[in-house]
N, C-alpha and C. Protein backbone atom coordinates (compact mmCIF):
# COMPACT_ATOMS: atom_id res chain seq x y z
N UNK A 1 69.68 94.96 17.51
CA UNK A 1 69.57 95.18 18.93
C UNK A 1 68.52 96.28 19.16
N UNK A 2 67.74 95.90 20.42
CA UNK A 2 66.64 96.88 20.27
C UNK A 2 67.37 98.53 21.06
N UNK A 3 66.41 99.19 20.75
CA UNK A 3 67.19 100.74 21.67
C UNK A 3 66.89 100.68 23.29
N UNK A 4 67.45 101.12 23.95
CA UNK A 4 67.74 101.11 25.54
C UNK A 4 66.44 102.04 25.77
N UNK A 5 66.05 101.58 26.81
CA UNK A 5 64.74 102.10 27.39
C UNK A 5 65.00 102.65 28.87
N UNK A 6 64.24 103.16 29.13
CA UNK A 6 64.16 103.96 30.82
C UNK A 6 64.86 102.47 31.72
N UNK A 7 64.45 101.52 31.77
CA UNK A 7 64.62 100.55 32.38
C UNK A 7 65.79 99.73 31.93
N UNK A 8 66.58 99.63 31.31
CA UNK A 8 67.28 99.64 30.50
C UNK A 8 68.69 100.61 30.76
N UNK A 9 69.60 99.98 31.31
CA UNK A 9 71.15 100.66 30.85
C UNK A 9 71.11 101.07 29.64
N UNK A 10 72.07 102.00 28.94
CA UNK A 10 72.11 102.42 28.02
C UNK A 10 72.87 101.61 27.11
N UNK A 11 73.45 101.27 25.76
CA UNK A 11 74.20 100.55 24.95
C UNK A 11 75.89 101.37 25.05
N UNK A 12 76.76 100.75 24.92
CA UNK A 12 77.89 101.26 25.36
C UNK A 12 77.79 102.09 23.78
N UNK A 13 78.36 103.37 24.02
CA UNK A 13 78.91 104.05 22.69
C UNK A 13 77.35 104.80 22.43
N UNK A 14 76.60 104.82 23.61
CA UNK A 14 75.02 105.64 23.05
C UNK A 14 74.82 106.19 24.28
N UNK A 15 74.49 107.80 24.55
CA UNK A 15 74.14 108.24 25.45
C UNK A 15 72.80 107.48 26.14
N UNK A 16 72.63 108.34 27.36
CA UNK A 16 71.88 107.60 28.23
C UNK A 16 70.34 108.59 27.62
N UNK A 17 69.49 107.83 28.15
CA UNK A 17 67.89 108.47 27.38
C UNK A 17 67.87 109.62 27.81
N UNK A 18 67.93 109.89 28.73
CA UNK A 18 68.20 111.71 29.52
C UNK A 18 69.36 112.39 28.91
N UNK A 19 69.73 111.81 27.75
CA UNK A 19 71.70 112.52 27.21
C UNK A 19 72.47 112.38 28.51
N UNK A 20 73.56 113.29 27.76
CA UNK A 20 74.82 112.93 28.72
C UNK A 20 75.18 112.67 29.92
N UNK A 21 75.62 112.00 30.19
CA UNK A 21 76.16 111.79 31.78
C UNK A 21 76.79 112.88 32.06
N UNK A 22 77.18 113.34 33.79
CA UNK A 22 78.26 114.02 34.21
C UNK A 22 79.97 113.71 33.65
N UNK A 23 79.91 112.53 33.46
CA UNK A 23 81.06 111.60 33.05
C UNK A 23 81.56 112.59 31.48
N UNK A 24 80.46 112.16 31.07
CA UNK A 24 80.48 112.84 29.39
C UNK A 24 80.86 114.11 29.30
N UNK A 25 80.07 114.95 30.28
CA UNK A 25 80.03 116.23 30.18
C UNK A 25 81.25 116.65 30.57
N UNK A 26 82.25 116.24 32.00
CA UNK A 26 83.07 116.68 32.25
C UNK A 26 84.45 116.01 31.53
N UNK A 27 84.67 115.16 30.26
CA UNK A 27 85.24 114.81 29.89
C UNK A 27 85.25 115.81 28.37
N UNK A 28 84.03 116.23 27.86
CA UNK A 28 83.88 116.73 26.85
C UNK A 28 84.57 118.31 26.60
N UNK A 29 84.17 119.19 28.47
CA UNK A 29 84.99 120.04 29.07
C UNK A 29 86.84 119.70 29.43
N UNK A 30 87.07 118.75 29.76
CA UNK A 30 88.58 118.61 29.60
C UNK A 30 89.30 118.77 28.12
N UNK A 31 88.61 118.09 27.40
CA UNK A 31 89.03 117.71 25.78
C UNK A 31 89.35 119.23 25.14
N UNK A 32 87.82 119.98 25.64
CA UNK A 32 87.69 120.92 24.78
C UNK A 32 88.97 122.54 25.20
N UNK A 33 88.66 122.03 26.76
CA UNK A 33 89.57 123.24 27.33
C UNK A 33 91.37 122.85 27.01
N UNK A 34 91.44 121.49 26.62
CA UNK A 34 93.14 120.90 25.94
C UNK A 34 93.56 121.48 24.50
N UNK A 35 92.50 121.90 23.65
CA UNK A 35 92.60 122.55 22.34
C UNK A 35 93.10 123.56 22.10
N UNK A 36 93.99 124.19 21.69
CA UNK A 36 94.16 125.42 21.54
C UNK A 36 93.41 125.79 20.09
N UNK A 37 93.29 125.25 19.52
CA UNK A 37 92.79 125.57 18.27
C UNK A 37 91.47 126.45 18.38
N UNK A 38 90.94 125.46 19.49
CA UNK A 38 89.33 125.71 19.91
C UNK A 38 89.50 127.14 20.72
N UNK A 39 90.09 126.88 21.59
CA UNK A 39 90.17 128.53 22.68
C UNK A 39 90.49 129.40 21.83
N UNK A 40 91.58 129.46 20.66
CA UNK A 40 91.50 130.41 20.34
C UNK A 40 90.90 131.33 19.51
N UNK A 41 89.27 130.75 19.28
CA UNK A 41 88.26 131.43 18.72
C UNK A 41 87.77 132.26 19.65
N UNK A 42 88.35 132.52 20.64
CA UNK A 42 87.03 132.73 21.96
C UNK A 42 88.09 134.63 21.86
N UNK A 43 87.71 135.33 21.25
CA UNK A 43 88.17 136.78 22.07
C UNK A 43 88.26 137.55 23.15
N UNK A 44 89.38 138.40 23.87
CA UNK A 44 89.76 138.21 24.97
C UNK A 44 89.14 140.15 25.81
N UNK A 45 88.34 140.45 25.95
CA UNK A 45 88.29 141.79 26.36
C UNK A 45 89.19 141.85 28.17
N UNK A 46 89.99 143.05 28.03
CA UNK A 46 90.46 143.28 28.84
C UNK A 46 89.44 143.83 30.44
N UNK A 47 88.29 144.09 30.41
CA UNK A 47 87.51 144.91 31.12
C UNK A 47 86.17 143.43 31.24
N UNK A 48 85.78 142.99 30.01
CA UNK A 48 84.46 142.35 30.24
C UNK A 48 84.80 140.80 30.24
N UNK A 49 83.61 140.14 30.79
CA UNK A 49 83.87 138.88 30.43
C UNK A 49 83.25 138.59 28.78
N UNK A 50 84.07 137.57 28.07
CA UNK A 50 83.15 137.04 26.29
C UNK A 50 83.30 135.66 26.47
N UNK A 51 82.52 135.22 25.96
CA UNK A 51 81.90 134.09 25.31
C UNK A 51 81.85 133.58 24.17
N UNK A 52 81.93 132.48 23.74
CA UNK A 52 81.57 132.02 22.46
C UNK A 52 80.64 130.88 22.42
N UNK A 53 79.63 130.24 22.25
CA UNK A 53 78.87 129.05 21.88
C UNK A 53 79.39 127.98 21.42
N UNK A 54 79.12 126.54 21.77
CA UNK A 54 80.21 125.71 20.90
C UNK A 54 78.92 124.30 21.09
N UNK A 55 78.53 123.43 20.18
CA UNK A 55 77.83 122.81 20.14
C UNK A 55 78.79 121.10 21.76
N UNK A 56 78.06 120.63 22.14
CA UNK A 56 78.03 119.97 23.41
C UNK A 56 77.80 118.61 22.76
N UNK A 57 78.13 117.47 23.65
CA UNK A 57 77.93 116.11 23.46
C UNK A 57 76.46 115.59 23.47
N UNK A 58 75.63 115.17 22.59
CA UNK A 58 74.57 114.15 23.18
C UNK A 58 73.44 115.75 23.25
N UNK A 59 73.62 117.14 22.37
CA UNK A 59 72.45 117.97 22.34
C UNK A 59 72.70 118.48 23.65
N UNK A 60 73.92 118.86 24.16
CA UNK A 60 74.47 119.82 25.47
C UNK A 60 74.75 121.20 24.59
N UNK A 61 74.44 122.06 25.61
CA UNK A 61 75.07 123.23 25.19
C UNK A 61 76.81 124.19 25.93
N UNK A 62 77.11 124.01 25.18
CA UNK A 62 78.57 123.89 25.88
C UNK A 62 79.22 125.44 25.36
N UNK A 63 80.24 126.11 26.35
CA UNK A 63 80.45 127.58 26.46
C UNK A 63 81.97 127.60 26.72
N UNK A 64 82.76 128.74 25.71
CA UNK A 64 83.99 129.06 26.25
C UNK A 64 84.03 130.36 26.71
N UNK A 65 84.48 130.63 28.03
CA UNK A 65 84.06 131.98 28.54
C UNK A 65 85.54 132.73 29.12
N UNK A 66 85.91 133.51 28.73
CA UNK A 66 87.35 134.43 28.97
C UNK A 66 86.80 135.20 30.14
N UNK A 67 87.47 135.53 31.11
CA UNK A 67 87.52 135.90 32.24
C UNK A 67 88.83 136.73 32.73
N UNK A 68 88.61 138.38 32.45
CA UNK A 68 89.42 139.20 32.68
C UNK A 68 89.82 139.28 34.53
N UNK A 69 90.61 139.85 34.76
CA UNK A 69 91.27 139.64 36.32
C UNK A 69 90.21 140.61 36.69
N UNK A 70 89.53 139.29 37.92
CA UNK A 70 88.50 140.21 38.92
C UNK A 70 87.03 140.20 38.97
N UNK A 71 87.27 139.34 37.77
CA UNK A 71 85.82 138.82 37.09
C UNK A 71 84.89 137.82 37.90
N UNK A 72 83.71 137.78 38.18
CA UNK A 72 83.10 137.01 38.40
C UNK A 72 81.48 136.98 37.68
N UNK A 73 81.06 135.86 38.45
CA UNK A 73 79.26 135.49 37.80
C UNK A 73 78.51 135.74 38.78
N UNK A 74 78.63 136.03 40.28
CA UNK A 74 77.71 136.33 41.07
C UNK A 74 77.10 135.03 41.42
N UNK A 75 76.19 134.91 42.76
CA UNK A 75 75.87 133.39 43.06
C UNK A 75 74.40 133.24 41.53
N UNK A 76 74.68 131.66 41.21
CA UNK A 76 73.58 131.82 40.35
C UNK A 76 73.02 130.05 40.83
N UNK A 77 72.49 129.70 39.52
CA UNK A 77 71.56 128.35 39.45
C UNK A 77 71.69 128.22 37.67
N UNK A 78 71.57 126.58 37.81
CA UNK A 78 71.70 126.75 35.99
C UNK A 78 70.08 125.94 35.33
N UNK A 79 69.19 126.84 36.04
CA UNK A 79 67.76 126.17 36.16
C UNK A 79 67.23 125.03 35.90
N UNK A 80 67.85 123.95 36.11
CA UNK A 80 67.71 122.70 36.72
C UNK A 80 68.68 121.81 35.60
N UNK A 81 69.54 122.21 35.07
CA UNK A 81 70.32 121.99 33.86
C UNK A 81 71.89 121.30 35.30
N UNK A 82 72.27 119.86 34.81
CA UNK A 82 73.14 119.68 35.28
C UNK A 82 74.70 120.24 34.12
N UNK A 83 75.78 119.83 34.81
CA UNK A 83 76.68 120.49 34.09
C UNK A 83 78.34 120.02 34.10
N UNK A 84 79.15 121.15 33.83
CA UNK A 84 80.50 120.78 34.38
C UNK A 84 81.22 121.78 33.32
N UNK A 85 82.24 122.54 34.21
CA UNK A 85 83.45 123.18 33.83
C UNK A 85 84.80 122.81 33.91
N UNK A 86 85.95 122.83 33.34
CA UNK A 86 86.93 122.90 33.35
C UNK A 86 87.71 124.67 33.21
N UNK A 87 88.90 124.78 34.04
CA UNK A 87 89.84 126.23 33.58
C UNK A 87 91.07 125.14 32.84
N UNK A 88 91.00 126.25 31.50
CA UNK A 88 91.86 126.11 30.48
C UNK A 88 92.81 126.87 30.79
N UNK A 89 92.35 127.48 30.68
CA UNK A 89 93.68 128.76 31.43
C UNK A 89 93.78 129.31 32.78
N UNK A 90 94.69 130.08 33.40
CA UNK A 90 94.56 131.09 34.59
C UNK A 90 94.34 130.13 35.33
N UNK A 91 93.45 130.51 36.68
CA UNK A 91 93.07 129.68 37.57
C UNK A 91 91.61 130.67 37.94
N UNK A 92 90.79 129.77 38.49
CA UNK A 92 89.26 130.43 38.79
C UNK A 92 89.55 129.72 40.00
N UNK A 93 88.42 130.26 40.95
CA UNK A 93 87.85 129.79 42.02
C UNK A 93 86.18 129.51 42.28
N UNK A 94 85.71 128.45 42.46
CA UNK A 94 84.23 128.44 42.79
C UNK A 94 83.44 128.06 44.22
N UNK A 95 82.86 129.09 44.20
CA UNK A 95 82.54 129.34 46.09
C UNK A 95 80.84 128.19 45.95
N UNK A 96 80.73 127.68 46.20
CA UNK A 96 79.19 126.66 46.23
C UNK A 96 78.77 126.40 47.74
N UNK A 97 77.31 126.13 47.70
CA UNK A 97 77.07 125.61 48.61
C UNK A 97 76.32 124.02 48.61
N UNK A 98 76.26 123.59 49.71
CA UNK A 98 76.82 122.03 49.84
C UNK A 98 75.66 121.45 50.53
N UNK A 99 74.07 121.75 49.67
CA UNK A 99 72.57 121.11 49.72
C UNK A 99 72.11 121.91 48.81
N UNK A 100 71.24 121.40 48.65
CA UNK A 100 70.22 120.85 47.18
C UNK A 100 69.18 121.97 47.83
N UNK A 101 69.14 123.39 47.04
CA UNK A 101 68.28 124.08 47.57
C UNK A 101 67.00 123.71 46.73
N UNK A 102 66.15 124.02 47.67
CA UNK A 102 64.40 123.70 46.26
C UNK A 102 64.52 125.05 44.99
N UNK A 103 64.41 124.59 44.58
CA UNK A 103 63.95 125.31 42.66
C UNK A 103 63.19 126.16 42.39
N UNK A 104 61.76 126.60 43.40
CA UNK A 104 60.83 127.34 43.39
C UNK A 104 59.93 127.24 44.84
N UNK A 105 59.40 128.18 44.75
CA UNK A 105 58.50 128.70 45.74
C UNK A 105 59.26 129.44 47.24
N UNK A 106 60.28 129.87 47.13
CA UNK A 106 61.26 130.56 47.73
C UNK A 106 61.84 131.80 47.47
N UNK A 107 62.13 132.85 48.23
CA UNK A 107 62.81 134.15 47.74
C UNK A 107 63.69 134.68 48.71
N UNK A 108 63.76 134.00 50.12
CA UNK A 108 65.21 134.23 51.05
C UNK A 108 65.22 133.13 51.81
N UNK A 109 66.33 132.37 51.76
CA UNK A 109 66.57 131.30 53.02
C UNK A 109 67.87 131.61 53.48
N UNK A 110 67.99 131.03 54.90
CA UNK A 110 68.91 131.24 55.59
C UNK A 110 69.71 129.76 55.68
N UNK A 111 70.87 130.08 55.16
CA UNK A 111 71.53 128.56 55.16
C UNK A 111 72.37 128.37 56.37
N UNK A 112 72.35 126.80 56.79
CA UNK A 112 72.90 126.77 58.07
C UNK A 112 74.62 126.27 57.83
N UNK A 113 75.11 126.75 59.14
CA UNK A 113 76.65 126.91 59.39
C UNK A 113 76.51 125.64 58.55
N UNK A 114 78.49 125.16 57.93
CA UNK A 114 78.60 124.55 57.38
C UNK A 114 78.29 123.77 55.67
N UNK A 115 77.93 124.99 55.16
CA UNK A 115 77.45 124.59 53.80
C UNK A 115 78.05 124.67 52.81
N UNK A 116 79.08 125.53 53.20
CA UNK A 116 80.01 126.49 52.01
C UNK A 116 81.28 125.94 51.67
N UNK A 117 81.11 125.53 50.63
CA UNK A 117 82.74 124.87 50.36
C UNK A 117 83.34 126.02 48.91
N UNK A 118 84.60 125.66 49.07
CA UNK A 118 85.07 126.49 47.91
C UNK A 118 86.44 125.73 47.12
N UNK A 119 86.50 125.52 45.80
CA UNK A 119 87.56 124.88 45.24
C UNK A 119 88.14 125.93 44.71
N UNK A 120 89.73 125.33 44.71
CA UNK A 120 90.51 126.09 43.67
C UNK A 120 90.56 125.17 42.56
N UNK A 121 90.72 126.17 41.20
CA UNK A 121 90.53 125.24 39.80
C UNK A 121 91.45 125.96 38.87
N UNK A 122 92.83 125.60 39.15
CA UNK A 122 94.01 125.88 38.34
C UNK A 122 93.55 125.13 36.80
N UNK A 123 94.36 125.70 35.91
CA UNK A 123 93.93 125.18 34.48
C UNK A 123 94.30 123.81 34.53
N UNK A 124 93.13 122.87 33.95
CA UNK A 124 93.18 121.75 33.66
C UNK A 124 92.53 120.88 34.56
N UNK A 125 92.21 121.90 35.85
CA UNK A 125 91.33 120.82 36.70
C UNK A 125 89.43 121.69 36.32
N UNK A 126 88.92 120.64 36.83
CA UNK A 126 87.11 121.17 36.58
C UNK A 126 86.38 120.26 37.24
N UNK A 127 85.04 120.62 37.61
CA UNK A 127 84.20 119.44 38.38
C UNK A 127 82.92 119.67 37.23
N UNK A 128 82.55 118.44 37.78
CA UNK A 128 80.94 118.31 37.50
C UNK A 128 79.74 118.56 38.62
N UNK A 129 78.74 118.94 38.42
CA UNK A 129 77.49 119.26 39.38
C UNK A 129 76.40 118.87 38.86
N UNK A 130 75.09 118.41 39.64
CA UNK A 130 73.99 118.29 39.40
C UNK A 130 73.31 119.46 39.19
N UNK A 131 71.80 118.99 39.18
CA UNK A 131 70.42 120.03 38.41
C UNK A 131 70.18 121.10 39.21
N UNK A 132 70.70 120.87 41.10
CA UNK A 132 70.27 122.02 41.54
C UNK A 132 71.05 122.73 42.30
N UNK A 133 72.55 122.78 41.54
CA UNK A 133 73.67 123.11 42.10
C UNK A 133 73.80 125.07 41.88
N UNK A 134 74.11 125.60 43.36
CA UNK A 134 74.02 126.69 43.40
C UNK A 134 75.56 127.60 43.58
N UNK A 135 76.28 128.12 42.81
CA UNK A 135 77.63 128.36 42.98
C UNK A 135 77.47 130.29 42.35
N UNK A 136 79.09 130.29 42.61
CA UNK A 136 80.11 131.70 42.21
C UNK A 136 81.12 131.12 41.65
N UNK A 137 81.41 131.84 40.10
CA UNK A 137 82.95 131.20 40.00
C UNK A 137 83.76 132.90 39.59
N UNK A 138 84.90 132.65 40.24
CA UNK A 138 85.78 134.07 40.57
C UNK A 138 87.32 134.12 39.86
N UNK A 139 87.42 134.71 38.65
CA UNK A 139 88.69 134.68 38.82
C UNK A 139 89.59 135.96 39.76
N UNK A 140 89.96 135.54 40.80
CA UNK A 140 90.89 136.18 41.62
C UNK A 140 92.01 137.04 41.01
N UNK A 141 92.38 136.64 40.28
CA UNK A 141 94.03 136.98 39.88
C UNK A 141 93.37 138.77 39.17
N UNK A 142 94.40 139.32 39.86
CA UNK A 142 94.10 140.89 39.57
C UNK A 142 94.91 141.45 38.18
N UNK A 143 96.02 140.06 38.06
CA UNK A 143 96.70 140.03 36.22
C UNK A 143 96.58 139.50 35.10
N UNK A 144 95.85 138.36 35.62
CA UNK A 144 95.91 137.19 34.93
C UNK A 144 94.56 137.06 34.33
N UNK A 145 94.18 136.96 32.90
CA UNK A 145 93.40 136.56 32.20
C UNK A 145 93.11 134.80 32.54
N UNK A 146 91.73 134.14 32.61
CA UNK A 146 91.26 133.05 32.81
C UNK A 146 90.29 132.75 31.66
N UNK A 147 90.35 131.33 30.89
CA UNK A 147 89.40 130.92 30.22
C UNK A 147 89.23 129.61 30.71
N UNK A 148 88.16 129.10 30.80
CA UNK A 148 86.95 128.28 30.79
C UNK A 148 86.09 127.69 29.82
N UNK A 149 85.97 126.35 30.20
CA UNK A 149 84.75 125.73 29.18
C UNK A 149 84.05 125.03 29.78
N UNK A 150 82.86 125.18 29.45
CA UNK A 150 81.32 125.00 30.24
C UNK A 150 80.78 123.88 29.48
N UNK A 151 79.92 123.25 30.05
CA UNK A 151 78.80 122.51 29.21
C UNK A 151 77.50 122.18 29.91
N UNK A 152 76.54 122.08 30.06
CA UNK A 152 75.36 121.77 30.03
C UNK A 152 74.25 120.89 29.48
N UNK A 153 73.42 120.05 29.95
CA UNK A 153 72.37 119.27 29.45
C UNK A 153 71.19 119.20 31.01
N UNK A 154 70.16 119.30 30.08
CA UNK A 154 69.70 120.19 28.98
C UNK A 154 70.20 121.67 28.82
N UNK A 155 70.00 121.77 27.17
CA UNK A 155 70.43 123.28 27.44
C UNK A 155 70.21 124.18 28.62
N UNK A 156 70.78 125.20 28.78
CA UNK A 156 70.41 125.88 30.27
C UNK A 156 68.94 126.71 29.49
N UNK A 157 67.47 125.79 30.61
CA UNK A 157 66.20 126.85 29.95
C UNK A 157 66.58 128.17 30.47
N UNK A 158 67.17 128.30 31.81
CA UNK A 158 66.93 129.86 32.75
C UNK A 158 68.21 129.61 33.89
N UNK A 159 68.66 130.65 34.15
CA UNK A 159 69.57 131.07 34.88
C UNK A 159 68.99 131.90 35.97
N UNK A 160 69.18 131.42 37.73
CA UNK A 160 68.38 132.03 38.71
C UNK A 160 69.78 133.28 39.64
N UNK A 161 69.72 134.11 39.48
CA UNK A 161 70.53 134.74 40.32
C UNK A 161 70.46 135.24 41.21
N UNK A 162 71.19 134.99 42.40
CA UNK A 162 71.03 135.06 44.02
C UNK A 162 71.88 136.16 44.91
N UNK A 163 71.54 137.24 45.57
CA UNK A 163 72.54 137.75 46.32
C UNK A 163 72.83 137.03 47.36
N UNK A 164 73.59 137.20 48.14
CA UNK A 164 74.59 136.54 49.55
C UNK A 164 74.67 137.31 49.88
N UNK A 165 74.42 137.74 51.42
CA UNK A 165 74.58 138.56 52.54
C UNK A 165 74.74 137.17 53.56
N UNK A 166 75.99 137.31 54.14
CA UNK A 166 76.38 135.86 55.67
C UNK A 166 75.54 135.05 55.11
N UNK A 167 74.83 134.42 55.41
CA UNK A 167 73.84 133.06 55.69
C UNK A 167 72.54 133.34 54.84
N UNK A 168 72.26 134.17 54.68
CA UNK A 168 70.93 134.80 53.76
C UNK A 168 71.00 134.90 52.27
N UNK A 169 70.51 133.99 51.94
CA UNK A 169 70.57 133.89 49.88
C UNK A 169 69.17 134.54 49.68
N UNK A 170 69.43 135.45 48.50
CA UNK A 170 68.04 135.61 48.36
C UNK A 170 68.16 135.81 46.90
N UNK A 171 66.58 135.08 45.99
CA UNK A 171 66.42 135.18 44.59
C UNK A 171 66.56 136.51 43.98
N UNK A 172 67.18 137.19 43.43
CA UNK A 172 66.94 138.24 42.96
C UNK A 172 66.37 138.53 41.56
N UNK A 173 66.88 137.84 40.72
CA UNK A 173 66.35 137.67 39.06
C UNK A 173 66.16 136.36 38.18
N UNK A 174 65.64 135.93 37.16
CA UNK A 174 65.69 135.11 36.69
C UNK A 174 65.46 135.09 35.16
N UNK A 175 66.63 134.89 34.32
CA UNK A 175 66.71 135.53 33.47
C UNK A 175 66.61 134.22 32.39
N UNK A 176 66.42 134.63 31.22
CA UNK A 176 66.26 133.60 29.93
C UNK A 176 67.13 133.46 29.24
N UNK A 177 67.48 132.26 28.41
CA UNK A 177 68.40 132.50 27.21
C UNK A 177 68.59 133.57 26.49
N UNK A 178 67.69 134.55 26.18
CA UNK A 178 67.38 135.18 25.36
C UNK A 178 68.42 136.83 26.03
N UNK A 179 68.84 136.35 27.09
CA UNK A 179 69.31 137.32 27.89
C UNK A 179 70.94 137.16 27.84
N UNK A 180 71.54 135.58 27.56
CA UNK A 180 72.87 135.78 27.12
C UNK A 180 73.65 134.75 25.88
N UNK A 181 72.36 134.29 25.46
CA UNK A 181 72.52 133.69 24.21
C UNK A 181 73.17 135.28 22.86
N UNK A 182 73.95 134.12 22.34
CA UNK A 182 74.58 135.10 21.27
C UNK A 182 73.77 135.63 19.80
């Protein structure tokens, strides 16, 4: 059988030419956040958030991230890298907004009423997002330790981080792997 081409569905049991689907990704995040074996490589600081690296489906780069009470990531971008999380533990919250901001040539926009949605994500639930999905994820709980598992394709090249003031996003940094790779 020949190999699947751009034009071309993919062969069942073979990623798609772009790698993983959302499908993949957020299934690969359920599996992984069901393990205990797996979480419990991930060490727990009481004060910081940690991380561990964990190889991803289809050449994703996929993340288990512990999340002390109170913790958050600040609004970011996963520089054009689609994705998907699941909470393994605790419960997180993720504040997003709800259009496809442009990627470059911008440094403050004002977003209009209605954009802002926010999920709760008790352990075991997680979503998937596209390439130019702009979010916060919070764990709330002022007792409760939260872990998480991430994944990504393509690896994440750059991470864009945004302050929020009301309606006003603005770019503030844009940082490299090289900035929270292990």
């Amino acid at each position: 059988m020949p190999p699947a081409t751009p034009d071309a569905p993919p062969r069942p049991g073979h990623p798609a030419p772009d790698g993983p689907g959302l499908s993949e990704l957020l299934d690969f995040a359920h599996r992984t956040a069901a393990d205990p074996d797996t979480l419990a490589l991930l060490p727990l600081d009481p004060a910081e958030r940690t991380w561990i690296a964990l190889e991803g489906p289809g050449g994703s780069e996929a993340w288990i991230i512990g999340w002390p009470p109170g913790a958050e990531t600040g609004w970011h971008d996963h520089g054009g890298s689609r994705g998907a999380f699941v909470t393994a533990t605790g419960r997180l919250a993720e504040q997003s907004i709800a259009v496809e901001l442009p990627t470059e040539g911008w440094r403050t926009l004002e977003l209009v009423d209605g954009v802002d949605r926010e999920r709760d994500l008790p352990a075991g639930r997680g979503r998937a997002f596209g390439p130019r999905h702009v979010h916060q994820v919070v764990n709330a709980s002022q007792e409760e330790h939260a872990v998480s598992v991430h994944v990504y394709h393509p690896p994440l090249p750059l991470l864009r981080r945004y302050s929020r003031h009301g309606r006003v996003l603005r770019l503030e940094l844009v940082e490299g792997p090289e900035e929270w790779a292990p």
